[in-house]
Protein backbone atom coordinates (compact mmCIF):
# COMPACT_ATOMS: atom_id res chain seq x y z
CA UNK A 1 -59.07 -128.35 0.31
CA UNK A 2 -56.14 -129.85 -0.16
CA UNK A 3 -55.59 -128.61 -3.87
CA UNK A 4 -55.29 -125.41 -1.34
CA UNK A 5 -52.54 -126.60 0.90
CA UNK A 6 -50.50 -127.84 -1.92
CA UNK A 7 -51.04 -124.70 -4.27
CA UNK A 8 -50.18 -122.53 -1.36
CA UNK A 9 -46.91 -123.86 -0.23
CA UNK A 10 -46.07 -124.64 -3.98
CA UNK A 11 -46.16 -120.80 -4.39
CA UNK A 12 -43.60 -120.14 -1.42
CA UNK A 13 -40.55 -119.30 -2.63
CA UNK A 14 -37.07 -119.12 -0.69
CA UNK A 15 -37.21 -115.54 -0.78
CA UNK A 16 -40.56 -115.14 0.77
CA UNK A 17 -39.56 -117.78 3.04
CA UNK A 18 -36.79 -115.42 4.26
CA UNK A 19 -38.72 -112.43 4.42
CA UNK A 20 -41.01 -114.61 6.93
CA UNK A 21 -38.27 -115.25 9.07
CA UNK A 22 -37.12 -111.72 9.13
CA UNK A 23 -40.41 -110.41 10.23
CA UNK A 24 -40.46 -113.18 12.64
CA UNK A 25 -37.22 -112.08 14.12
CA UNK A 26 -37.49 -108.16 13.84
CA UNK A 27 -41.04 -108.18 15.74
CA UNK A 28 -39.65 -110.50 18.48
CA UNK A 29 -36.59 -108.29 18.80
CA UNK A 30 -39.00 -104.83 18.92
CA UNK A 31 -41.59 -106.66 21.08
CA UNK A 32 -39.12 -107.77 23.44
CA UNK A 33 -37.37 -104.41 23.65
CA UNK A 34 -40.14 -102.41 23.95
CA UNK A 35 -41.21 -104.96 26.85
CA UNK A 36 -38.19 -104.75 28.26
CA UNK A 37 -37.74 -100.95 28.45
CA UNK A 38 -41.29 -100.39 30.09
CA UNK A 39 -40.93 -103.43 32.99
CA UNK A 40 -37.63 -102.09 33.90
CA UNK A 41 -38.77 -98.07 34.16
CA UNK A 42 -41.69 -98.81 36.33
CA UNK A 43 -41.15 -98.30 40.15
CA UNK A 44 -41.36 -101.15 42.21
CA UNK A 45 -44.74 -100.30 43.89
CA UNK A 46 -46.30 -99.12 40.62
CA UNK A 47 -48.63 -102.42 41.60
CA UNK A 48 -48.86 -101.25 45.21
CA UNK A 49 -52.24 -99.45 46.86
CA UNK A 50 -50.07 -96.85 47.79
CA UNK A 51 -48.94 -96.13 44.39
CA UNK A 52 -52.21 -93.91 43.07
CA UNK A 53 -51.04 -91.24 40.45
CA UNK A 54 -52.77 -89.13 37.75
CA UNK A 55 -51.97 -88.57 34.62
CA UNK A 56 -50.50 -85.33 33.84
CA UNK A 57 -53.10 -83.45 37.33
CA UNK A 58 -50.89 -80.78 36.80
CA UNK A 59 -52.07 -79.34 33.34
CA UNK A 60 -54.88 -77.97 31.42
CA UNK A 61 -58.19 -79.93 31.23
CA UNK A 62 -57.99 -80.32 27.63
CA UNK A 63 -54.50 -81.95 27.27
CA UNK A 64 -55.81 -84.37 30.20
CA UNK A 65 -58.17 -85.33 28.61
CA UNK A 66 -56.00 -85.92 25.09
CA UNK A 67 -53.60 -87.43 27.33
CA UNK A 68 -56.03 -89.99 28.97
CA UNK A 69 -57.49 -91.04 25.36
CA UNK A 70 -54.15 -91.50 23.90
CA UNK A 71 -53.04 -93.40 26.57
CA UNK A 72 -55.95 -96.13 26.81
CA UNK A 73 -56.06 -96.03 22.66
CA UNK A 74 -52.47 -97.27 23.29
CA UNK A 75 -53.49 -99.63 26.04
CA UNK A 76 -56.01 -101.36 23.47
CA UNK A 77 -53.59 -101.52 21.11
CA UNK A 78 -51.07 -103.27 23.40
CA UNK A 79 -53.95 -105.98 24.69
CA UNK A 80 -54.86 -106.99 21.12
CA UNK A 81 -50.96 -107.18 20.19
CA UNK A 82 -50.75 -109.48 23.07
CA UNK A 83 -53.51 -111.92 22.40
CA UNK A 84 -51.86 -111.90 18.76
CA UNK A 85 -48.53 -112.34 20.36
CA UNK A 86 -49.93 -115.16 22.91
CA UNK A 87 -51.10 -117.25 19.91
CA UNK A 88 -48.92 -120.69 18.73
CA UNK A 89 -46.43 -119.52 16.52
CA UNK A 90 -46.36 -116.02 16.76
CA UNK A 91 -43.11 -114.17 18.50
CA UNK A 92 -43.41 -112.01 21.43
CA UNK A 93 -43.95 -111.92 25.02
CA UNK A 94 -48.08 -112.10 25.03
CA UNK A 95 -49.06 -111.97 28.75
CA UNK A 96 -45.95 -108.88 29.39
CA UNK A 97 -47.98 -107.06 26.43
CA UNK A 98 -51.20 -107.77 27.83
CA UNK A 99 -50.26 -106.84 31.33
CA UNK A 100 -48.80 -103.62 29.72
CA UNK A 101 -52.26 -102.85 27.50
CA UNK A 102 -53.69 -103.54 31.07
CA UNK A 103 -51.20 -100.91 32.86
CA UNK A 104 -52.71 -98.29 30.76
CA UNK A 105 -56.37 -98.59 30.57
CA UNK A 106 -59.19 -96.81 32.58
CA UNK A 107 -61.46 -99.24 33.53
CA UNK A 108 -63.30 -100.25 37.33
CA UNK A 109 -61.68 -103.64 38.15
CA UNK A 110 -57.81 -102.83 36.48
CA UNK A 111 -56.24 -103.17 39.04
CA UNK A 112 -58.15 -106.57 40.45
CA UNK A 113 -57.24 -107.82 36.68
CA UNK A 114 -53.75 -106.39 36.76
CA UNK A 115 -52.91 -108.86 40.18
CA UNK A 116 -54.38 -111.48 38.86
CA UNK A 117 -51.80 -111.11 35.83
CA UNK A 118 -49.01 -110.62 38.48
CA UNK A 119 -49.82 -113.75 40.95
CA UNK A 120 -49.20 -115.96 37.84
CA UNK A 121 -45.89 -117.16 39.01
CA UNK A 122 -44.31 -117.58 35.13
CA UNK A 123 -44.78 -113.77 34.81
CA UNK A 124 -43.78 -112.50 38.09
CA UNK A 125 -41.06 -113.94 38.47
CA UNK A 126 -40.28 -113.42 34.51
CA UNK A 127 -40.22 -109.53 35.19
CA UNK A 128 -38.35 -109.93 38.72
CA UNK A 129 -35.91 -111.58 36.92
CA UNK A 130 -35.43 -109.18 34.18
CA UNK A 131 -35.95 -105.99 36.40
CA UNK A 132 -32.97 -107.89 38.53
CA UNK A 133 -30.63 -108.22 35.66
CA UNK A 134 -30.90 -104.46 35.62
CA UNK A 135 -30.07 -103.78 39.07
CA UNK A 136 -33.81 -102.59 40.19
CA UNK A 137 -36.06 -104.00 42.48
CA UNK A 138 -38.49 -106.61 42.33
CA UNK A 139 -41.84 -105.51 42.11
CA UNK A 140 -44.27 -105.34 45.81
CA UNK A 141 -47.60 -106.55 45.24
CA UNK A 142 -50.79 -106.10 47.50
């Protein structure tokens, strides 16, 4: 096991080394903005009871129904990302891209899950903080 470790990091070279780090920083950077851009867009009752909307009511069955896939294919996507991103070592805002994943799926009990998320007082006030920096309101919760 050991002939492993040392063969392994033998092989590293400066350059991969630096291509590491580069990865490293690009996907923080992207996480983080694409993080950033969502939290700040939503409206401040988005978490509210009062706050019930359907996707895209207005138009044909069909692209509903495209529309409602997509969007919880994205959701899973963004909940995996954020148990990858919620791992030692690995850059990224986790729990925001969890929450987000969350935000997007269909499933009975979301929005029990999604305020359990939100009365974690790291995240809340992580996202009242940021939505403040942008001049918009902190978020109401049930």
């Amino acid at each position: 096991m050991f002939d492993f470790l040392f063969e392994f990091f033998g092989s590293i070279t400066w350059r991969s080394a630096l291509i590491g780090v580069l990865i490293f920083i690009a996907s923080f950077a992207i996480n983080l903005a694409i993080v950033t851009v969502i939290l700040i867009r939503i409206p401040a009752d988005h978490f509210s009871q009062s706050h019930r909307k359907k996707l895209w009511s207005d138009r044909h069955a069909t692209i509903r129904i495209v529309g409602i896939i997509g969007k919880n294919l994205l959701g899973i996507f963004l909940v995996a990302l954020g148990i990858v991103l919620s791992l030692p070592g690995v850059p990224g805002q986790g729990l925001l891209t969890v929450l987000l994943g969350v935000m997007l799926l269909d499933f009975p009990g979301r929005r029990h899950l999604e305020q359990k998320l939100l009365r974690r007082p790291a995240i809340i006030n992580s996202i009242n903080r940021l939505r403040q920096r942008f001049d918009k309101p902190p978020l109401q919760l049930e």
